[in-house]
C-alpha atoms as a PDB file:
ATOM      1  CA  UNK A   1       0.000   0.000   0.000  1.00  0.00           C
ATOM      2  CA  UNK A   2       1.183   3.192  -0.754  1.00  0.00           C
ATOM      3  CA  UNK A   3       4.026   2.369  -2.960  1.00  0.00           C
ATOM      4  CA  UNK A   4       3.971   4.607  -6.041  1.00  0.00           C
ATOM      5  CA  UNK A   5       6.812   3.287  -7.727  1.00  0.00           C
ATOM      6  CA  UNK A   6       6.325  -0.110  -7.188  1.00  0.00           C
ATOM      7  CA  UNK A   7       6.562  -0.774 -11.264  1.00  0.00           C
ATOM      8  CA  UNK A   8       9.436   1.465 -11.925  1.00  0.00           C
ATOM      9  CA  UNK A   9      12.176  -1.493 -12.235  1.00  0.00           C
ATOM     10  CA  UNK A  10      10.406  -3.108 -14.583  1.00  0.00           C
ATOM     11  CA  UNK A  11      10.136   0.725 -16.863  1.00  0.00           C
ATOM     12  CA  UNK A  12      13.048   2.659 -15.258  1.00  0.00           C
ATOM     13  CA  UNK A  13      16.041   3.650 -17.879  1.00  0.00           C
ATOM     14  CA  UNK A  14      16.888   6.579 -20.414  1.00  0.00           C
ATOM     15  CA  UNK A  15      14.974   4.883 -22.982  1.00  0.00           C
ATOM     16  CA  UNK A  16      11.357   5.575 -21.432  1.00  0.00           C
ATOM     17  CA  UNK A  17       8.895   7.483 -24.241  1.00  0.00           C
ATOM     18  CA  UNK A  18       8.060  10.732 -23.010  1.00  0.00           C
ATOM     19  CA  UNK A  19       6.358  13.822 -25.109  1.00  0.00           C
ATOM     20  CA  UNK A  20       5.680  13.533 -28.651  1.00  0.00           C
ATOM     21  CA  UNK A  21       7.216   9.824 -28.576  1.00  0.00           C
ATOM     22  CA  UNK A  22       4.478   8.883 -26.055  1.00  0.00           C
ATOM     23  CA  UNK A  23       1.953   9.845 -27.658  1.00  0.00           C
ATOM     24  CA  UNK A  24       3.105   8.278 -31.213  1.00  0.00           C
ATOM     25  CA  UNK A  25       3.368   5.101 -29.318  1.00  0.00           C
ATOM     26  CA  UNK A  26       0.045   5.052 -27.755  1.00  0.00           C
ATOM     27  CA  UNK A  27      -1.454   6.188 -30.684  1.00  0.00           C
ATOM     28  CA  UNK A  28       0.209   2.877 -32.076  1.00  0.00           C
ATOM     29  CA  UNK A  29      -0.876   0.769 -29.305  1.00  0.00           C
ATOM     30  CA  UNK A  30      -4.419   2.395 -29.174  1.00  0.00           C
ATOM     31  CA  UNK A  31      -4.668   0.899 -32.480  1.00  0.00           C
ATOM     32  CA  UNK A  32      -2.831  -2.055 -32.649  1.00  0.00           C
ATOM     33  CA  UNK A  33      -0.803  -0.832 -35.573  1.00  0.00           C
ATOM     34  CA  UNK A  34       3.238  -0.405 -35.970  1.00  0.00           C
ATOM     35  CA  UNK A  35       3.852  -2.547 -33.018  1.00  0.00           C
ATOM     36  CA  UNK A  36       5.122  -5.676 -32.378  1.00  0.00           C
ATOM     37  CA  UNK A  37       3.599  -7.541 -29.979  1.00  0.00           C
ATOM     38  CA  UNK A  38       7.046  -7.611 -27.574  1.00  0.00           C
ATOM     39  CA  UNK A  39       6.462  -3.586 -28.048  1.00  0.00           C
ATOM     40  CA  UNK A  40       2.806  -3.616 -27.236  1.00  0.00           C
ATOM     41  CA  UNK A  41       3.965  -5.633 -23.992  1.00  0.00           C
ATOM     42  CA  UNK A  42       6.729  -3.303 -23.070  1.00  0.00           C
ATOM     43  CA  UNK A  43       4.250   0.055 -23.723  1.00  0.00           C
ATOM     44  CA  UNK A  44       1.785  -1.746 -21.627  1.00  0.00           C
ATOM     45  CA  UNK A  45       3.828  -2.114 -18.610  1.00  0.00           C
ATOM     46  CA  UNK A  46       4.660   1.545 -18.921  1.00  0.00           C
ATOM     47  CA  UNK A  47       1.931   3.150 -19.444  1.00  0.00           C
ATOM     48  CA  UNK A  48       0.174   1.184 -16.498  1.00  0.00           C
ATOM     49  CA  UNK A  49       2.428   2.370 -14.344  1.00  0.00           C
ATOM     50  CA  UNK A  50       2.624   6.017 -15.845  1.00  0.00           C
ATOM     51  CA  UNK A  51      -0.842   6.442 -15.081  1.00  0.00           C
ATOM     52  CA  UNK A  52      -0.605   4.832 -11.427  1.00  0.00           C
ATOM     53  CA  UNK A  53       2.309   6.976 -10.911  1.00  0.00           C
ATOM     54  CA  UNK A  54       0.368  10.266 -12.631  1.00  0.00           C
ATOM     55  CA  UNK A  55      -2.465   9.333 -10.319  1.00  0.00           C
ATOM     56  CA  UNK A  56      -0.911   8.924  -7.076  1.00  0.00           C
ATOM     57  CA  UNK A  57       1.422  12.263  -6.959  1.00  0.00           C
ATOM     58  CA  UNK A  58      -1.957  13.984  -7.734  1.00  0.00           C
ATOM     59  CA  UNK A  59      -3.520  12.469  -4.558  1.00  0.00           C
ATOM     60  CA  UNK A  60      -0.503  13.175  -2.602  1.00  0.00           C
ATOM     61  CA  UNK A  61      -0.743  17.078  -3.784  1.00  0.00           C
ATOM     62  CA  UNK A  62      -4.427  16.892  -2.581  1.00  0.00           C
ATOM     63  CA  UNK A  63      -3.928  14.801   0.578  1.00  0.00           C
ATOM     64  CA  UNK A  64      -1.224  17.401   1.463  1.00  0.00           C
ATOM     65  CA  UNK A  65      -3.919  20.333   0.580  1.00  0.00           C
ATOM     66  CA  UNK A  66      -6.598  19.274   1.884  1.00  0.00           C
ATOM     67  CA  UNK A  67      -4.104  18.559   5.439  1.00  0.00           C
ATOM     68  CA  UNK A  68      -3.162  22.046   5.719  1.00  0.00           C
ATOM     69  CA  UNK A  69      -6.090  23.973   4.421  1.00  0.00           C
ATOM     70  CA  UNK A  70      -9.368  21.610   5.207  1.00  0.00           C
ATOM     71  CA  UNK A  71     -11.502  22.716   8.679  1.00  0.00           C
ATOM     72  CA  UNK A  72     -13.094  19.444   8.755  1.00  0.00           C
ATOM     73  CA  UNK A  73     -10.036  17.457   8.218  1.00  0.00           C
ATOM     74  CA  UNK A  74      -7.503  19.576  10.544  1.00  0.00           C
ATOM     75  CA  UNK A  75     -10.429  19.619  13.310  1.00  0.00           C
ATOM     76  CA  UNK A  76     -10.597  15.447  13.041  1.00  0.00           C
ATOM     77  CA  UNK A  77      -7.146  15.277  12.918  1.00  0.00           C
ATOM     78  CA  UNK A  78      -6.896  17.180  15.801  1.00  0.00           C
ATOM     79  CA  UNK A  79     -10.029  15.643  17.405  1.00  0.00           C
ATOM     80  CA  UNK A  80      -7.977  12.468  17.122  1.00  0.00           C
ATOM     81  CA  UNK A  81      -4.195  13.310  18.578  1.00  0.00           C
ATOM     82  CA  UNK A  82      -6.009  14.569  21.595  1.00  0.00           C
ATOM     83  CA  UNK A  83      -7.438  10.773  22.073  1.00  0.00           C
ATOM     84  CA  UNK A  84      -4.060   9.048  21.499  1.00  0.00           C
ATOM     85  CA  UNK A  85      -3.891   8.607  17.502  1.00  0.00           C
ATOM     86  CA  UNK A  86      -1.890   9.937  14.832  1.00  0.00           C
ATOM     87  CA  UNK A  87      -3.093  10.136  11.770  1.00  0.00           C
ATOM     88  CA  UNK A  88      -1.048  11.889   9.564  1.00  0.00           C
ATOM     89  CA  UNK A  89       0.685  12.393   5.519  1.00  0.00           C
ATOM     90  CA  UNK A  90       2.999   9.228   6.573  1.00  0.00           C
ATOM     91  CA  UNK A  91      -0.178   7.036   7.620  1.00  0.00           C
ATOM     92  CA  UNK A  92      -2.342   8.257   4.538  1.00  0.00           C
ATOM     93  CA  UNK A  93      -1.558   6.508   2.001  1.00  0.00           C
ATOM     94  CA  UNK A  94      -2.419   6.986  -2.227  1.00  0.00           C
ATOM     95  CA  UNK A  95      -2.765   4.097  -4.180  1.00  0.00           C
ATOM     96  CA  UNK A  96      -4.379   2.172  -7.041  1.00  0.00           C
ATOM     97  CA  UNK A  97      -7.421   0.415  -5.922  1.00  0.00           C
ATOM     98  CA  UNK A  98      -9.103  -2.305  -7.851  1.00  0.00           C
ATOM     99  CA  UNK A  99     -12.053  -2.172  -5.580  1.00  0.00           C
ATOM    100  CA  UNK A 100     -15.035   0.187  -6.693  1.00  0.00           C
ATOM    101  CA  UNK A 101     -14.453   2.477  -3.324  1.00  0.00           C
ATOM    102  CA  UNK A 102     -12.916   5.998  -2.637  1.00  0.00           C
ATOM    103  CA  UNK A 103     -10.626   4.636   0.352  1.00  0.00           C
ATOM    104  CA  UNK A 104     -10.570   2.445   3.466  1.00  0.00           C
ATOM    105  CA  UNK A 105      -9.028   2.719   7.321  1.00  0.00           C
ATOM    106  CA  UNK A 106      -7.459  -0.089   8.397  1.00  0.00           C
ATOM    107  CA  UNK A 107      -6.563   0.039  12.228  1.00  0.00           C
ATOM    108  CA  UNK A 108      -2.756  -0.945  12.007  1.00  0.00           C
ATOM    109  CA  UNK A 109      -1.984   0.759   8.926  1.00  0.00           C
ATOM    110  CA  UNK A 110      -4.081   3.961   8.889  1.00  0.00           C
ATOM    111  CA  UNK A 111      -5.462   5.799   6.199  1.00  0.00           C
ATOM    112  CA  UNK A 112      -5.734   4.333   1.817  1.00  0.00           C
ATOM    113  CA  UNK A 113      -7.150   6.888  -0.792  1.00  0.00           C
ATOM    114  CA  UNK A 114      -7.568   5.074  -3.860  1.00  0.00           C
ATOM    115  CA  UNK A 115      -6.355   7.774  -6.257  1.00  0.00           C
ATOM    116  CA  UNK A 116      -7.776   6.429  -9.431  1.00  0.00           C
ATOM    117  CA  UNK A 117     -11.343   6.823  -7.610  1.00  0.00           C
ATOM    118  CA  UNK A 118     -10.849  10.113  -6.473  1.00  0.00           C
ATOM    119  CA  UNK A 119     -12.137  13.275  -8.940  1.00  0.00           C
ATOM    120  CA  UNK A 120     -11.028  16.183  -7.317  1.00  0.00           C
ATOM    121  CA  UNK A 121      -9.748  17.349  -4.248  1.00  0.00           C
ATOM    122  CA  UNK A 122     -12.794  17.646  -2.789  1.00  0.00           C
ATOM    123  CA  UNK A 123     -13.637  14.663  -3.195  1.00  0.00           C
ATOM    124  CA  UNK A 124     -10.648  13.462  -1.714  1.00  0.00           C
ATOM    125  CA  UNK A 125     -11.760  16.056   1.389  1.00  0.00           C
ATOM    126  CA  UNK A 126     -14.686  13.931   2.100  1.00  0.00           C
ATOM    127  CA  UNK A 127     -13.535  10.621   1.585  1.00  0.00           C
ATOM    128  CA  UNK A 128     -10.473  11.354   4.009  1.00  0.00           C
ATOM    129  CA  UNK A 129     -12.701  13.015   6.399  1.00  0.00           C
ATOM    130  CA  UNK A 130     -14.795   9.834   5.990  1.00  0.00           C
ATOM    131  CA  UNK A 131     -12.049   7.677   6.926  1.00  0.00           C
ATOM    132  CA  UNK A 132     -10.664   9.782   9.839  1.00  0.00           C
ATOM    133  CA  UNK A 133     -14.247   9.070  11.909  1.00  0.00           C
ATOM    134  CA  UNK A 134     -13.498   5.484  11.017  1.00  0.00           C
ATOM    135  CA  UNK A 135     -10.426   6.789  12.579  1.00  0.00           C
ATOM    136  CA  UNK A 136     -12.012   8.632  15.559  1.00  0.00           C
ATOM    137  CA  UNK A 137     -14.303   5.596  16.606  1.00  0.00           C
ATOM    138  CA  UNK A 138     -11.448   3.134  16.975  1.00  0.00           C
ATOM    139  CA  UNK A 139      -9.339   5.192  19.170  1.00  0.00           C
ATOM    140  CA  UNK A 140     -12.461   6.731  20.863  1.00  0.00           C
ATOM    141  CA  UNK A 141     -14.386   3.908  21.216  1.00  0.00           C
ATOM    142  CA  UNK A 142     -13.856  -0.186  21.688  1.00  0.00           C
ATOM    143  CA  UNK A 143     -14.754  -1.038  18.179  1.00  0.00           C
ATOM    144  CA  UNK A 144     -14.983  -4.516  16.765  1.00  0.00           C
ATOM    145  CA  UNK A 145     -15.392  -4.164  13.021  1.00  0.00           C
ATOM    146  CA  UNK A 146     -16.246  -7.644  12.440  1.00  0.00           C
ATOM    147  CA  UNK A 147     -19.191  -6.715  14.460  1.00  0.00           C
ATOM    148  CA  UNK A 148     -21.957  -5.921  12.389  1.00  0.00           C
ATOM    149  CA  UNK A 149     -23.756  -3.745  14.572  1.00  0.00           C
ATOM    150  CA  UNK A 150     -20.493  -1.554  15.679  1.00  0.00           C
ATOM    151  CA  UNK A 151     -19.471  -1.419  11.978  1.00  0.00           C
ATOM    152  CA  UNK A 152     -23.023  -0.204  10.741  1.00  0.00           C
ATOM    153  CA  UNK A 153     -22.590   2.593  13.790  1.00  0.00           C
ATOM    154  CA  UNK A 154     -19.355   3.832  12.845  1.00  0.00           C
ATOM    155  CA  UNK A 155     -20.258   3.489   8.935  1.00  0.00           C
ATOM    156  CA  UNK A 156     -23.586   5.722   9.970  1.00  0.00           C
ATOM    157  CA  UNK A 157     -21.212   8.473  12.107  1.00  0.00           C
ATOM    158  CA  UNK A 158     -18.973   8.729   8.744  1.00  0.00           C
ATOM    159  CA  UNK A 159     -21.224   9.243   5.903  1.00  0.00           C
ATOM    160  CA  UNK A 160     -23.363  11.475   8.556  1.00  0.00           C
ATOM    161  CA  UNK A 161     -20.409  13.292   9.217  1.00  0.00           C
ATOM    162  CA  UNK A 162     -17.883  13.393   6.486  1.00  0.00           C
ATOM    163  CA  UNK A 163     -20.201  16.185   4.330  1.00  0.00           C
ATOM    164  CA  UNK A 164     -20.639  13.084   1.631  1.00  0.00           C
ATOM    165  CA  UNK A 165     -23.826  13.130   1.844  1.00  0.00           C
ATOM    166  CA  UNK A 166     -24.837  16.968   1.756  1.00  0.00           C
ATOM    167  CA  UNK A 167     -27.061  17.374  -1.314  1.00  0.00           C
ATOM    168  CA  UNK A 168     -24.446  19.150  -3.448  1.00  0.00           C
ATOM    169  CA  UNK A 169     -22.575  15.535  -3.614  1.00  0.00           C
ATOM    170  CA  UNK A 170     -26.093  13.449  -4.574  1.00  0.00           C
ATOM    171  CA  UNK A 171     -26.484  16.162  -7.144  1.00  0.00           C
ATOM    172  CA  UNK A 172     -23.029  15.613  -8.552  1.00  0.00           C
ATOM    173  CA  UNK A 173     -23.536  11.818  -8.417  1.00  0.00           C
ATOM    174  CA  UNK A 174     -26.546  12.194 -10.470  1.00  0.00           C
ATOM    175  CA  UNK A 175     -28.808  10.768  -7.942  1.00  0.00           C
ATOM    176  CA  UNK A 176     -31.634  13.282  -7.768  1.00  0.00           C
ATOM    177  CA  UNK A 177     -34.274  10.658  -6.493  1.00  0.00           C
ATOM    178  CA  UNK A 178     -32.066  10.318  -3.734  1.00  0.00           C
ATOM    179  CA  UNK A 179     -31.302  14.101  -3.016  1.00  0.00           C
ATOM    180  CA  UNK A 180     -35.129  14.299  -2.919  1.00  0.00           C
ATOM    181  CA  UNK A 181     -35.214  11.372   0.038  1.00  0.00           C
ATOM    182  CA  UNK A 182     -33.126  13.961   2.226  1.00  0.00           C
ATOM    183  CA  UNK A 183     -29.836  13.464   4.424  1.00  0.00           C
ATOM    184  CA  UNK A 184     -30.837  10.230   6.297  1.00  0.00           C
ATOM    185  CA  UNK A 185     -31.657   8.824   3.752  1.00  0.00           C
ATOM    186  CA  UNK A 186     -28.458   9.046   1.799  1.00  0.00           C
ATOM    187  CA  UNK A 187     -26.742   7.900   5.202  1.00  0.00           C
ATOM    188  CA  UNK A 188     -28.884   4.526   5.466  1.00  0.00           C
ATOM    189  CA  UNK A 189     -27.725   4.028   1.365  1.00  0.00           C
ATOM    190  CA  UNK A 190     -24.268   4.597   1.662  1.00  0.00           C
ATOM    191  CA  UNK A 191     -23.707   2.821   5.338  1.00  0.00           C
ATOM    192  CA  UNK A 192     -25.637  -0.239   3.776  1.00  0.00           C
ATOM    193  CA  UNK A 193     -23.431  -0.844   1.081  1.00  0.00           C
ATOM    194  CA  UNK A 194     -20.070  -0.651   3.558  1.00  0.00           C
ATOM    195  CA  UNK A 195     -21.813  -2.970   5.917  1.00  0.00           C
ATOM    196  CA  UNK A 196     -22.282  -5.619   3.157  1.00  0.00           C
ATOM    197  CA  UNK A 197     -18.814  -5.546   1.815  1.00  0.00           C
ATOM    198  CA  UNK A 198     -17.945  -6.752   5.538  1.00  0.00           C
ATOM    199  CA  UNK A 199     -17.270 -10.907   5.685  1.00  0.00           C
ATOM    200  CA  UNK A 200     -19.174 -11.228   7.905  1.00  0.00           C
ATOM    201  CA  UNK A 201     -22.353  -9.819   6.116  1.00  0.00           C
ATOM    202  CA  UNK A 202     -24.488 -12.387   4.507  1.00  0.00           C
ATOM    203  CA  UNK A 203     -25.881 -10.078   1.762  1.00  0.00           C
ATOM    204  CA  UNK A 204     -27.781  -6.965   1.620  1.00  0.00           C
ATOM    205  CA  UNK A 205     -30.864  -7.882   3.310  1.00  0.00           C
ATOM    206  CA  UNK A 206     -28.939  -8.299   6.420  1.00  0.00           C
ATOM    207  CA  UNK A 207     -27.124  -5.137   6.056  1.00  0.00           C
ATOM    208  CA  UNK A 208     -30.442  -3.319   5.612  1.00  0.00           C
ATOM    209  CA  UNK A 209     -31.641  -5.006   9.075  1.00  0.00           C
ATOM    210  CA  UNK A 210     -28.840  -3.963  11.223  1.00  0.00           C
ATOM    211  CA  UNK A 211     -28.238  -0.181   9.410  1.00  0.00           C
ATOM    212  CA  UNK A 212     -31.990   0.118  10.913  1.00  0.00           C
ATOM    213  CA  UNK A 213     -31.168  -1.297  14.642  1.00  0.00           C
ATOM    214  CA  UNK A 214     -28.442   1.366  14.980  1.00  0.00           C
ATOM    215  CA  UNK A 215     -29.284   4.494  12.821  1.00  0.00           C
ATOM    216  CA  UNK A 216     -31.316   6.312  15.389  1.00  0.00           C
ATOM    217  CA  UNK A 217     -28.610   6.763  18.083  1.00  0.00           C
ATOM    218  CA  UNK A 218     -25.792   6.460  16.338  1.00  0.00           C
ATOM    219  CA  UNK A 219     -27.181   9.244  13.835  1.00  0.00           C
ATOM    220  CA  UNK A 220     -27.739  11.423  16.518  1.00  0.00           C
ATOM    221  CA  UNK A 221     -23.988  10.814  17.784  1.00  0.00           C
ATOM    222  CA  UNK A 222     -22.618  13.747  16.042  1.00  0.00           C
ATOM    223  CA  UNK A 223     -18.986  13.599  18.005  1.00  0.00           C
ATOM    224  CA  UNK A 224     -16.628  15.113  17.633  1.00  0.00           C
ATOM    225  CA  UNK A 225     -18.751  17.819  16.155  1.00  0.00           C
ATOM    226  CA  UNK A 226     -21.603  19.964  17.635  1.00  0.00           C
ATOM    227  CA  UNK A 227     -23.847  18.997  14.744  1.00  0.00           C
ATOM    228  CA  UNK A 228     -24.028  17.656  11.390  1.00  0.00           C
ATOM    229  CA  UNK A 229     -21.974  19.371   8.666  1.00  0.00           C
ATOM    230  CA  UNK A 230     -24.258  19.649   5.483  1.00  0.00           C
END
């Protein structure tokens, strides 16, 4: 995780295509003529890792942004240091995710942005906040994420939270129906679709089920904030 360059051996040297050469060659490759097929392998390693590499130093320009100039992210990342973690640039990590998510906290590792899922900056702004109430709850509280129930709560507090679900975001994802349904609404969706990518969910259906058990109070747990940010 994290590793930018983790291609670069198999691309690294003087000969690498850069400017009008690159795009000759991916015009060649685009259309599978003027290549050999030991070229097309070759181009295909580096432009994979061209665009991971392209990718990730843009998320690491956000991340870095979004550190010093974000109120929601400086406040949770301040809310957290004064319960014992650190969350910080060297345990939020940019990568290439094959997984159709914006990011993911992992207790002993911190913080992944998957920057070939994230837009813009602010984008990146909620998905990080997202991640740092993730954060938050496991320092805060005694979480046990294989626990359906605590992982519904804590998915509920984050996409409550994070400003991912204020109606300027539903708007942008094209999901008017859903803008119409109002904030909650968007929280149940989104905390309902974490829950089931958990093992120990047995489909949707049961993520539905416990979402419902635990919205109520753990929507109305709005720390570390005094209220909802919309």
């Amino acid at each position: 995780m994290g590793d930018n360059n983790s291609n670069s051996s198999d691309v690294s040297g003087s000969s690498l295509p850069s400017g009008f050469e690159y795009w000759r060659k991916n015009l060649c490759f685009m259309t599978n003529m003027g290549m050999t097929e030991t070229e097309r392998d070759e181009f295909a390693v580096f432009k994979e890792w061209r665009d991971k590499t392209k990718s990730c130093i843009k998320c690491e320009e956000w991340r870095d942004w979004v550190l010093d100039y974000s109120p929601t992210v400086t406040f949770m990342q301040d809310q957290i240091t004064k319960i014992g973690g650190n969350i910080n640039k060297t345990n939020i990590m940019c990568d290439i995710c094959d997984e159709s998510k914006g990011g993911g906290f992992n207790p002993q590792l911190g913080i992944l942005l998957c920057a070939n899922r994230l837009g813009s900056k602010f984008q990146l702004e909620d998905t990080l906040a997202h991640e740092m109430v993730h954060a938050y709850d496991h320092c805060k509280f005694d979480v046990d994420w294989f626990d359906l129930r605590h992982h519904a709560c804590s998915e509920i507090r984050a996409s409550s939270l994070s400003g991912e679900c204020r109606f300027t975001r539903e708007l942008r994802r094209g999901a008017f129906d859903n803008f119409m349904k109002g904030h909650q609404e968007c929280v149940k969706r989104r905390a309902t679709m974490s829950v089931m990518a958990n093992p120990k969910c047995k489909g949707q259906e049961q993520a539905r089920s416990v979402v419902d058990q635990v919205f109520q109070s753990c929507f109305s747990d709005t720390r570390p904030f005094d209220e909802i940010f919309r």
